[in-house]
Protein backbone atom coordinates (compact mmCIF):
# COMPACT_ATOMS: atom_id res chain seq x y z
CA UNK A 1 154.56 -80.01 -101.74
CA UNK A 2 150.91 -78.88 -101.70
CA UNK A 3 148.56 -80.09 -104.55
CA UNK A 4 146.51 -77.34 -106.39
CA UNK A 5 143.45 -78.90 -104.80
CA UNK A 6 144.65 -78.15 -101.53
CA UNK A 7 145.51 -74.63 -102.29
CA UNK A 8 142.11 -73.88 -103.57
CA UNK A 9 140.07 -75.98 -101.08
CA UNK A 10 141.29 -73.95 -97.73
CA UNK A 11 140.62 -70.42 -99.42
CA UNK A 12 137.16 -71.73 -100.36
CA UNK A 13 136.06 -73.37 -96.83
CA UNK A 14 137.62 -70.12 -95.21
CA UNK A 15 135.36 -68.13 -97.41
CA UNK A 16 132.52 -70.33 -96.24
CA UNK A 17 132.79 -70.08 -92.78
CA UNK A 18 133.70 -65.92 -92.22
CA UNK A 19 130.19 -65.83 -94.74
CA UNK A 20 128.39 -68.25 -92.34
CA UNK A 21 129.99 -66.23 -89.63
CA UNK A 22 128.72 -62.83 -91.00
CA UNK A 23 124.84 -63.64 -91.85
CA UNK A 24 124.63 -64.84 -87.92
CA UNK A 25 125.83 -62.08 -86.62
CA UNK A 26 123.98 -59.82 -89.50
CA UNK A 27 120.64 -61.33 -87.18
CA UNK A 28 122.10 -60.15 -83.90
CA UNK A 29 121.41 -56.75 -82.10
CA UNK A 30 123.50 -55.09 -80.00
CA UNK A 31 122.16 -53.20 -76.76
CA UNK A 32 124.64 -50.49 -75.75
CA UNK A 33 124.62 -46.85 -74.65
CA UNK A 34 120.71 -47.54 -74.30
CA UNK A 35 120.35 -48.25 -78.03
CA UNK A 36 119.36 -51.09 -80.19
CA UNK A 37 122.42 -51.34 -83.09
CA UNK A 38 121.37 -51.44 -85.78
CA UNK A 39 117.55 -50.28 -84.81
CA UNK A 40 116.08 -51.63 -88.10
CA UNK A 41 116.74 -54.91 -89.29
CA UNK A 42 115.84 -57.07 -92.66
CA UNK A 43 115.74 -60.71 -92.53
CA UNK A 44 113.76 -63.65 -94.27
CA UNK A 45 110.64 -65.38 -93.11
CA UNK A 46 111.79 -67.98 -90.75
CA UNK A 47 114.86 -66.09 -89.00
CA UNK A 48 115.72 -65.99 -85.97
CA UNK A 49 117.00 -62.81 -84.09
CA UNK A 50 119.28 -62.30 -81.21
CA UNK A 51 119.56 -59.14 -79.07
CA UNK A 52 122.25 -58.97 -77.07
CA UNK A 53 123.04 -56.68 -73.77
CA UNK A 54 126.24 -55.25 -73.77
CA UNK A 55 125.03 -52.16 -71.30
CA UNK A 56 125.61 -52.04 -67.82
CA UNK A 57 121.85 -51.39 -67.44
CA UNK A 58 118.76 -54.13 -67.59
CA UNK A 59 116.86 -53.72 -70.63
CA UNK A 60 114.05 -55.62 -72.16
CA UNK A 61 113.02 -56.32 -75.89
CA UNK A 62 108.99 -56.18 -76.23
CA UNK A 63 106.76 -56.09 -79.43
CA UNK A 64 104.30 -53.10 -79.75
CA UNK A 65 101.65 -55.96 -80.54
CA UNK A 66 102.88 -58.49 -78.21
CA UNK A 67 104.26 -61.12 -80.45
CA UNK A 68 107.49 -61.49 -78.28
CA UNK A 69 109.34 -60.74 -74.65
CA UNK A 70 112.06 -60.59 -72.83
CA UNK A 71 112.55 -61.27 -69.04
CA UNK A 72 114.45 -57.97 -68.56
CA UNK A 73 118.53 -58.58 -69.69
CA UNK A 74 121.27 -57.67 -67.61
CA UNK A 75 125.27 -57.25 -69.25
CA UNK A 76 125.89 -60.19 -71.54
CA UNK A 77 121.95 -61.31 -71.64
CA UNK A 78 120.75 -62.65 -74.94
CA UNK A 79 116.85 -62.90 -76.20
CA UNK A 80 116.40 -64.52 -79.39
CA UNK A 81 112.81 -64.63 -81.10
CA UNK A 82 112.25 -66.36 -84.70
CA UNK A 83 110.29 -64.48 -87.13
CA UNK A 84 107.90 -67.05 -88.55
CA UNK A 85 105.69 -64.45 -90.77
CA UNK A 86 106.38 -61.37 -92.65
CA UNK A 87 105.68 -57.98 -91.28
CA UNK A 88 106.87 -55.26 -89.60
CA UNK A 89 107.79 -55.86 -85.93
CA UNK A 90 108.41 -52.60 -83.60
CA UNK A 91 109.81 -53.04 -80.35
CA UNK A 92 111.25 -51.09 -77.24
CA UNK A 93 112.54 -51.52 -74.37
CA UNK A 94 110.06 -51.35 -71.87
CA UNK A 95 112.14 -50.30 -69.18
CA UNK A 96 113.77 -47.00 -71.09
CA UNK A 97 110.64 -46.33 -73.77
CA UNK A 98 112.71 -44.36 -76.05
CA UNK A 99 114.59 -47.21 -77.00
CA UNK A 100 112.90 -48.22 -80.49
CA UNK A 101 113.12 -50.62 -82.98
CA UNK A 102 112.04 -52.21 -85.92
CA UNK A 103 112.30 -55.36 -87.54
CA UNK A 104 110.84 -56.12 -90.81
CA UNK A 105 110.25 -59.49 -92.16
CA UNK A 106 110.35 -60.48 -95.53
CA UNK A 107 108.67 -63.75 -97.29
CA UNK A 108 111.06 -66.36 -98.54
């Protein structure tokens, strides 16, 4: 027989971990049909940020006022830069200039 303890424990750590799960991937943008998803994106002072390429194309992730770059990414490439102060970051992809972005950083 299970204990109560047990029965409330699992539900609790399974919470934990699909929430941990979420706010990583909440930080993560997706490069596909030669758009950044989502193109604007909240997050703390002190986050990092992951772009990932799921096109078939190379793209690249640079800042309008060169505080980051990527190398360009081919399919399944990942760029991650950590946003140490708050601002607003716009970015494009160099390659294909009408691929925008923006991400905006708030303080802690």
């Amino acid at each position: 027989m299970r204990s109560v303890k047990n029965l409330i424990a699992y539900p609790v750590a399974m919470f934990l971990f699909i929430a941990s799960a979420a706010a990583a991937d909440s930080n993560t943008i997706i490069i596909k049909k030669f758009m950044f998803n989502p193109m604007d994106v909240t997050v703390p002072a002190g986050a990092n940020v992951t772009w990932k390429n799921d096109d078939g194309e190379p793209h690249t992730v640079v800042s309008l006022t060169g505080d980051f770059r990527s190398q360009a990414l081919d399919e399944k490439d990942k760029f991650s830069h950590q946003f140490s102060a708050p601002g607003t970051y716009k970015y494009i992809c160099s390659i294909h200039p009408k691929m925008v972005g923006t991400i905006t950083v708030m303080a802690k």
